[in-house]
C-alpha atoms as a PDB file:
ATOM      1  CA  UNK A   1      -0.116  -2.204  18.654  1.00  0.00           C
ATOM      2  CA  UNK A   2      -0.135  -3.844  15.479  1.00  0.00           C
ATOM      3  CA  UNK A   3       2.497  -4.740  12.936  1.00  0.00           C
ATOM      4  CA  UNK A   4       3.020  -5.225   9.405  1.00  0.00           C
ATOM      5  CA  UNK A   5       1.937  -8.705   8.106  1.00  0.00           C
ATOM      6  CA  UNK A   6       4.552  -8.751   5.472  1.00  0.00           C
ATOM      7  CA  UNK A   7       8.531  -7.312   5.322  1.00  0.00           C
ATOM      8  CA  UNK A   8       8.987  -4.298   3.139  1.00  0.00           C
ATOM      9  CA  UNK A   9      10.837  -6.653   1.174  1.00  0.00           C
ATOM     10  CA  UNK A  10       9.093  -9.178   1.974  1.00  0.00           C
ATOM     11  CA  UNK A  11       6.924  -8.794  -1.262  1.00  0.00           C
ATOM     12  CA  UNK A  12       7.974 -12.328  -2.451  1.00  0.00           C
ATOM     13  CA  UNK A  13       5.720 -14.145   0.615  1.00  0.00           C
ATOM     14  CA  UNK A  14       2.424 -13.448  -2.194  1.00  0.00           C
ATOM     15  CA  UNK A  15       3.691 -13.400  -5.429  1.00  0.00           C
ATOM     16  CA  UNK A  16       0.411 -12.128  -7.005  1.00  0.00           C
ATOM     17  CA  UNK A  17       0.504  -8.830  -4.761  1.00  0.00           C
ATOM     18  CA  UNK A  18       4.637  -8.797  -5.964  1.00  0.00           C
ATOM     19  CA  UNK A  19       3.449  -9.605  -9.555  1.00  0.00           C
ATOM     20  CA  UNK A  20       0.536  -6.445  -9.538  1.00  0.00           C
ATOM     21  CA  UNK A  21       2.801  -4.520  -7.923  1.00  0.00           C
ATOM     22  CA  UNK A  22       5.557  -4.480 -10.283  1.00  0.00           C
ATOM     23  CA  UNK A  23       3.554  -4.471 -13.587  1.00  0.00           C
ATOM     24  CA  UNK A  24       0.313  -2.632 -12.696  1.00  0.00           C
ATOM     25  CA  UNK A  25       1.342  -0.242  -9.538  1.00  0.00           C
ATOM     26  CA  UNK A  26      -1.316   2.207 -10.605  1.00  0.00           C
ATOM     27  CA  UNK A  27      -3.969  -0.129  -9.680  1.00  0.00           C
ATOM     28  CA  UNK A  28      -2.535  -1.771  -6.829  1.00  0.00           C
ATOM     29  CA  UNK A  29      -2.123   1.300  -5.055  1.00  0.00           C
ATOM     30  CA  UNK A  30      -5.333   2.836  -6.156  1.00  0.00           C
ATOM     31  CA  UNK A  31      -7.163  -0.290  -4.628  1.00  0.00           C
ATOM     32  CA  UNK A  32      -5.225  -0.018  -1.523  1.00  0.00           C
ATOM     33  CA  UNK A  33      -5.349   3.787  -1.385  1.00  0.00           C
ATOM     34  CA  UNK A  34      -9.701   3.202  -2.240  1.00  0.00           C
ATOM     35  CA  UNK A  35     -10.010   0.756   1.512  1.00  0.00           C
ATOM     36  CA  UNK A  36      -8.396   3.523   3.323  1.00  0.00           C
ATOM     37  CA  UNK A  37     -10.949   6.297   1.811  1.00  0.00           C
ATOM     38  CA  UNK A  38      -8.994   7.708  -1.340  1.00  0.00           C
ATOM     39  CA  UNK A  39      -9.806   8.192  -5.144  1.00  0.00           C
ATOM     40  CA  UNK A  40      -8.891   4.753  -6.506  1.00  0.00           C
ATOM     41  CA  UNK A  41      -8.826   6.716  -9.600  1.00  0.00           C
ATOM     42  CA  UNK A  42      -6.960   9.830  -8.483  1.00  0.00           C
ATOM     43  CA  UNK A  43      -4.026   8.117  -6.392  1.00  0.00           C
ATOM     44  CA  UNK A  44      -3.878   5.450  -9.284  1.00  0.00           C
ATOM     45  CA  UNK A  45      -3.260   8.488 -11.807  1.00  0.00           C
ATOM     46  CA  UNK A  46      -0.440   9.986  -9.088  1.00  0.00           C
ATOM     47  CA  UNK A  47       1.483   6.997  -9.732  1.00  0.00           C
ATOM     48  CA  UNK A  48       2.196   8.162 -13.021  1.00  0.00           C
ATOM     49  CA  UNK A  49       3.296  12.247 -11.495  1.00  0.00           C
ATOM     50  CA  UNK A  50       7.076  12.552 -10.416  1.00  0.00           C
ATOM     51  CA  UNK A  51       7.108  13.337  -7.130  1.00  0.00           C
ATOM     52  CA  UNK A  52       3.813  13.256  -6.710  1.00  0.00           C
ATOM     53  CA  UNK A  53       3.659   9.464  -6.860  1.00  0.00           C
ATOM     54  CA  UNK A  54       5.994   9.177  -3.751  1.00  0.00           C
ATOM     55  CA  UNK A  55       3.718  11.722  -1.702  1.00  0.00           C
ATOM     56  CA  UNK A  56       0.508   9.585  -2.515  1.00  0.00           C
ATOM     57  CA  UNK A  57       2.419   6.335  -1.332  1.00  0.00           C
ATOM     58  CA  UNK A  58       3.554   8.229   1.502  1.00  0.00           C
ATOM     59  CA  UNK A  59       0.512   9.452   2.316  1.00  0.00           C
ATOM     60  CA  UNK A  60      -1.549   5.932   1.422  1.00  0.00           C
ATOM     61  CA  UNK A  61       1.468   4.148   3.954  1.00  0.00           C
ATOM     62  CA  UNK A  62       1.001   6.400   6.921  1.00  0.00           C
ATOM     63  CA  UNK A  63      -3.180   5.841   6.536  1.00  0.00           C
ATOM     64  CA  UNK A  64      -2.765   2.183   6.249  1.00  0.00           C
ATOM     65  CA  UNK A  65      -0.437   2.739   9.283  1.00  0.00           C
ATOM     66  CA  UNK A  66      -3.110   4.497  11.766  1.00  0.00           C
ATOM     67  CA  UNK A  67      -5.602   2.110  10.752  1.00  0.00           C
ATOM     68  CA  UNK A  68      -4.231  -0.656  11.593  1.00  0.00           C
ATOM     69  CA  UNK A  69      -2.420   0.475  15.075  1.00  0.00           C
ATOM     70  CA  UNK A  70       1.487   0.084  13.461  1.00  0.00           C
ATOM     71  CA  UNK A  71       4.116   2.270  15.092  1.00  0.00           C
ATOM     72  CA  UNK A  72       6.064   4.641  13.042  1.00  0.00           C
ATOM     73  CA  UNK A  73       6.539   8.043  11.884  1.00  0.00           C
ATOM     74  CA  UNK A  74       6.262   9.915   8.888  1.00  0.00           C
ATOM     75  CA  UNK A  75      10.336  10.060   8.235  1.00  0.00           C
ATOM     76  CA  UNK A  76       9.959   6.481   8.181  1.00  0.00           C
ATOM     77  CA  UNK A  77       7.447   6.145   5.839  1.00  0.00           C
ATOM     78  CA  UNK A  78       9.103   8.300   3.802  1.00  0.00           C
ATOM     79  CA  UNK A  79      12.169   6.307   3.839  1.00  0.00           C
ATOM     80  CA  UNK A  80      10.004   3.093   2.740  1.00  0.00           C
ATOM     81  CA  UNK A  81       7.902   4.512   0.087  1.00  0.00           C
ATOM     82  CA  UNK A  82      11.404   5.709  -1.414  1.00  0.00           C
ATOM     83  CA  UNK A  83      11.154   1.973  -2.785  1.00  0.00           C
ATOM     84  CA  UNK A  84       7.639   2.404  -4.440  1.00  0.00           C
ATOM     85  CA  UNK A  85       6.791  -1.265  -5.418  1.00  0.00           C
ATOM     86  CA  UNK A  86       8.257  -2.854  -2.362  1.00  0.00           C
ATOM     87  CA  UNK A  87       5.820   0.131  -0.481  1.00  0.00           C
ATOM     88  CA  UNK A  88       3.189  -0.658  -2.585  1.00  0.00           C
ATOM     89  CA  UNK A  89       3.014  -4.208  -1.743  1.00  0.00           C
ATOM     90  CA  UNK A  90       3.747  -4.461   1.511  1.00  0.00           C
ATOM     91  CA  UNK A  91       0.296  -1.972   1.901  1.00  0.00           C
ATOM     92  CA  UNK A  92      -1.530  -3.801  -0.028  1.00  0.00           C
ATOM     93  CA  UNK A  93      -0.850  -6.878   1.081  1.00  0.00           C
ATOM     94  CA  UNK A  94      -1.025  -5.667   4.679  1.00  0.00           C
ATOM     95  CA  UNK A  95      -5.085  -4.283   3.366  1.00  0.00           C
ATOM     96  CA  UNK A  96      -5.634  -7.747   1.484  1.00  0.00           C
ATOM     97  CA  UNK A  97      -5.338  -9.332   4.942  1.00  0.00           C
ATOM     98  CA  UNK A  98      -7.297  -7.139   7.185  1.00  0.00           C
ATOM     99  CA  UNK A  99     -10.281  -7.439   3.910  1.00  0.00           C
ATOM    100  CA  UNK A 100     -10.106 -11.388   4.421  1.00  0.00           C
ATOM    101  CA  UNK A 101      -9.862 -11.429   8.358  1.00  0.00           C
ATOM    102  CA  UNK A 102     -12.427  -8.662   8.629  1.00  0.00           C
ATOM    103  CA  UNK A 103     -15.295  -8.959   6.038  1.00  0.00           C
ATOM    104  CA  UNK A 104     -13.970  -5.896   4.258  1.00  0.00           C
ATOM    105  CA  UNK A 105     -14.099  -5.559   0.488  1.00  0.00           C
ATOM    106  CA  UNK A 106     -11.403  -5.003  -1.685  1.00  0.00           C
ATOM    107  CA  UNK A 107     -10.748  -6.377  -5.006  1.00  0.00           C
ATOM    108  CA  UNK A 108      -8.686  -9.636  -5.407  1.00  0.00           C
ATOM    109  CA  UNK A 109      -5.462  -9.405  -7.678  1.00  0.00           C
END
């Protein structure tokens, strides 16, 4: 089982991921939404959709969940992606660590 590497408000513990986050969430969660498989492009755009934008962070969460083993549910995720940017950084932040450990790609912010 894993776990999340940072707090869902926890987005202070990197301040560039926080910083990204808040001003550029379009490209944070495109990158993050690109390691798990997605249009960059596409769930980058959703951030911009009401409604839509929640759905793609919902959906980007609950990927970033499965791959990397953490318990939870859907409802959950749901409930955390309700506060986009703190969502937004806690995946990519959680991504940014497994592309470091793991040889992975993914763009540094």
């Amino acid at each position: 089982m894993g776990e999340w590497k940072q707090g869902l408000f926890g987005c202070f513990g990197n301040c560039g991921i926080c910083i990204v986050s808040y001003f550029l969430p379009c490209y944070a969660h495109g990158k993050t939404a690109e390691a798990v498989g997605d249009s960059c492009f596409m769930c980058g755009l959703a951030i911009f959709v009401p409604l839509l934008n929640w759905y793609a962070i919902l959906k980007t969460r609950g990927k970033v969940r499965e791959k990397h083993g953490i318990p939870g549910t859907t409802g959950k995720d749901a409930l955390a992606s309700c506060c986009a940017v703190c969502s937004i950084a806690q995946q990519k932040a959680q991504m940014q660590v497994t592309a470091v450990g793991t040889g992975e790609s993914m763009a540094r912010c």
